[in-house]
Protein backbone atom coordinates (compact mmCIF):
# COMPACT_ATOMS: atom_id res chain seq x y z
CA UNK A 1 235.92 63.36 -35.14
CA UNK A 2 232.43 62.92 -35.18
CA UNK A 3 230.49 65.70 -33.36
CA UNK A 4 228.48 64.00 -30.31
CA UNK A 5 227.37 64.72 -26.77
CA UNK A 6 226.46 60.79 -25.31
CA UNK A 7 226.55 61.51 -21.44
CA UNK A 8 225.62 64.55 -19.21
CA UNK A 9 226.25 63.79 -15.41
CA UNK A 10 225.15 66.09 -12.84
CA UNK A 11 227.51 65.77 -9.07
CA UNK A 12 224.58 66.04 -6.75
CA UNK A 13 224.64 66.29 -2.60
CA UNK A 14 222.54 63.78 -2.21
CA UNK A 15 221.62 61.18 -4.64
CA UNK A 16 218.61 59.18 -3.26
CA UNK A 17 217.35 62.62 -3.37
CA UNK A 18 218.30 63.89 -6.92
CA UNK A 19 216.73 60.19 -8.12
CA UNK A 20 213.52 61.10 -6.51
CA UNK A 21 213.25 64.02 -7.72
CA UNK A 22 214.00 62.80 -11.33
CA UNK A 23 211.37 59.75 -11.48
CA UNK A 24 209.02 62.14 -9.96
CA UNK A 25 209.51 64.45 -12.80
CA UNK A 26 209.45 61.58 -15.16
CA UNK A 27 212.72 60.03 -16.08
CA UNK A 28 213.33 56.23 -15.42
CA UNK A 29 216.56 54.51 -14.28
CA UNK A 30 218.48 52.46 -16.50
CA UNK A 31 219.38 48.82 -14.91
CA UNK A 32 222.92 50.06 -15.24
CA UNK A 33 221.94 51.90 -12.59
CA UNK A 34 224.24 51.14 -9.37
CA UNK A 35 223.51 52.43 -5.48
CA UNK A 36 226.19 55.37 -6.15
CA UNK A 37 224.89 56.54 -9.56
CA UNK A 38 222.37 56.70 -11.34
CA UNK A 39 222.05 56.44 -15.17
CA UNK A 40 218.58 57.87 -17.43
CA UNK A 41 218.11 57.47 -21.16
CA UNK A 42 217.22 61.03 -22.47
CA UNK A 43 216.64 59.99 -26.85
CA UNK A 44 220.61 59.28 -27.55
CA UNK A 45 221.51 61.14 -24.88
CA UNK A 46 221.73 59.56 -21.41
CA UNK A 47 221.78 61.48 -18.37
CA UNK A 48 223.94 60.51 -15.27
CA UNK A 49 223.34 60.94 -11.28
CA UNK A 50 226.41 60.90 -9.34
CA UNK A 51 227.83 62.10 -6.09
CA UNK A 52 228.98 65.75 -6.17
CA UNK A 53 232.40 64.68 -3.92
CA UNK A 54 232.87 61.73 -6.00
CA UNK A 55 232.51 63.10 -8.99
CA UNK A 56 235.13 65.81 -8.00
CA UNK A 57 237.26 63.02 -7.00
CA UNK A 58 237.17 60.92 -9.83
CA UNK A 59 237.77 64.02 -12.41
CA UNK A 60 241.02 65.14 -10.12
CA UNK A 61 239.37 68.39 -8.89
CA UNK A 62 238.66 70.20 -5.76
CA UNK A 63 234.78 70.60 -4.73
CA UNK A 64 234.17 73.78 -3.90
CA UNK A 65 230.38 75.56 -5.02
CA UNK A 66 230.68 77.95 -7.55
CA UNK A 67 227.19 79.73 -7.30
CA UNK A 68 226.29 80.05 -10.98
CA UNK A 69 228.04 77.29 -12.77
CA UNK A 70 227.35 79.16 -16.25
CA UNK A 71 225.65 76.09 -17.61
CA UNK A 72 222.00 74.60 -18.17
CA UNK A 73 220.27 71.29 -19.54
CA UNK A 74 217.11 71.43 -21.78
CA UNK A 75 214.04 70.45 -22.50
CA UNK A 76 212.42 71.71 -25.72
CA UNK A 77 208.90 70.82 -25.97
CA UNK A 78 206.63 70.32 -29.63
CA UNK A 79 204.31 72.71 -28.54
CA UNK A 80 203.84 76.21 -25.83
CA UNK A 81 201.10 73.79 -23.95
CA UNK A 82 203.87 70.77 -23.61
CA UNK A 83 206.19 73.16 -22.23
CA UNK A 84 203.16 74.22 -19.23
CA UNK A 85 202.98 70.65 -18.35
CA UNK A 86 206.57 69.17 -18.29
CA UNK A 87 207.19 72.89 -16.21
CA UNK A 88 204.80 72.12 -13.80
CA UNK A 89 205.75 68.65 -13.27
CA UNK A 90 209.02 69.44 -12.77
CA UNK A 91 207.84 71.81 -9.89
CA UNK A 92 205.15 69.24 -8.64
CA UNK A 93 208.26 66.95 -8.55
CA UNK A 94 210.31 69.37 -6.07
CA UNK A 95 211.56 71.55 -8.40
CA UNK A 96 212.34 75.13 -7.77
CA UNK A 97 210.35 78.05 -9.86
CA UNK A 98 213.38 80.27 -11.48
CA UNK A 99 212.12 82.04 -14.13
CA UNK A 100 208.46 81.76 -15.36
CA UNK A 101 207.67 80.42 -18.73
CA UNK A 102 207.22 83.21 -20.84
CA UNK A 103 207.14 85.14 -24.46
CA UNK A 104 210.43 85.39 -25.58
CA UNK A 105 212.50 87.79 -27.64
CA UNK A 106 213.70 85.01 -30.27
CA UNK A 107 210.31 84.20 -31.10
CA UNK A 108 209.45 80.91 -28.25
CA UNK A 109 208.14 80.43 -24.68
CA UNK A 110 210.81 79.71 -22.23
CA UNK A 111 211.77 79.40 -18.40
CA UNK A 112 213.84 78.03 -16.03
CA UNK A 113 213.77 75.84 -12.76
CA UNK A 114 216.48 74.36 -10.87
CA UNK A 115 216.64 71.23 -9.63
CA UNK A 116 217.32 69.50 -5.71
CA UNK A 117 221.30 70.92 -6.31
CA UNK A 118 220.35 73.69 -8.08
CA UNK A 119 221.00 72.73 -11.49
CA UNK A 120 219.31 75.05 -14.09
CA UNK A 121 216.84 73.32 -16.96
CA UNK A 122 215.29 75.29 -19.45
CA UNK A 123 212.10 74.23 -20.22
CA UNK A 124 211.79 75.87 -24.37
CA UNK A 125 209.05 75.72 -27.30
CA UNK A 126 211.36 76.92 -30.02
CA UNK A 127 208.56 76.96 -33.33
CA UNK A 128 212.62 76.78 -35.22
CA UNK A 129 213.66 73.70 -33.62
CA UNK A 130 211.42 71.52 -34.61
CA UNK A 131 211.84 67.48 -33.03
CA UNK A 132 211.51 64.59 -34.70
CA UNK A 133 208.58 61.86 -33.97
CA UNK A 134 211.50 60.49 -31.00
CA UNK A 135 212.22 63.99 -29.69
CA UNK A 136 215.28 64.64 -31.36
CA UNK A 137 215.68 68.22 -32.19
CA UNK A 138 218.20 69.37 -35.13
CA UNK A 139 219.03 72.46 -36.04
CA UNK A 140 218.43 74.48 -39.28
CA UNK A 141 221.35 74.62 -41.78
CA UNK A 142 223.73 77.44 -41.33
């Protein structure tokens, strides 16, 4: 198997909302884009916009909230002043303020927000992840 990670959807309560909130921040919709889901090109990653119900229904689950869901996206940023402005856009967008950006103990600048549903993104300048010229971050050799 080849390690890979292609798709990320999010099951959102409302999704005209979730999509305005997401171009606001930034992100443009793919023309695969369809009126119940929405689909964004993140480098070779693409990130999905679906109904939070449907979503449950089409993976065979029960909806039911689950408060923290122990899982958040990224954004890692080139530099500590990228990181301000993609932050603040994402609150200018709608976004709610979770944790500041701030000093952290590994050695970066980091914070959180949380999206229309409540998703958590990290927004991260990580001086040992260092992105590519498309934004494609790899990891130092174990």
């Amino acid at each position: 198997m080849q390690p890979r990670l292609t798709l990320v959807t999010l099951g959102v309560a409302d999704l005209a909302r979730s999509r305005a909130f997401y171009e606001a921040w930034g992100l443009k919709a793919s023309s695969a884009s369809q009126p119940s889901v929405a689909f964004y090109q993140a480098n070779g990653l693409a990130l999905a916009l679906f109904g939070r119900a449907d979503l449950a229904k089409d993976a065979g689950v029960e909806d039911k909230p689950t408060g923290f869901a122990a899982i958040t996206l990224a954004y890692n940023a080139r530099s500590r002043e990228e990181a301000d402005e993609v932050y603040a856009l994402a609150v200018t967008a709608g976004a709610k303020q979770v944790k500041p950006l701030q000093d952290v103990f590994w050695g970066g600048y980091s914070g959180y927000f949380a999206d229309p549903d409540g998703h958590l993104w990290e927004v991260a300048w990580n001086p040992s992840f260092p992105l590519d010229e498309q934004g494609h971050m790899f990891l130092p050799d174990a």
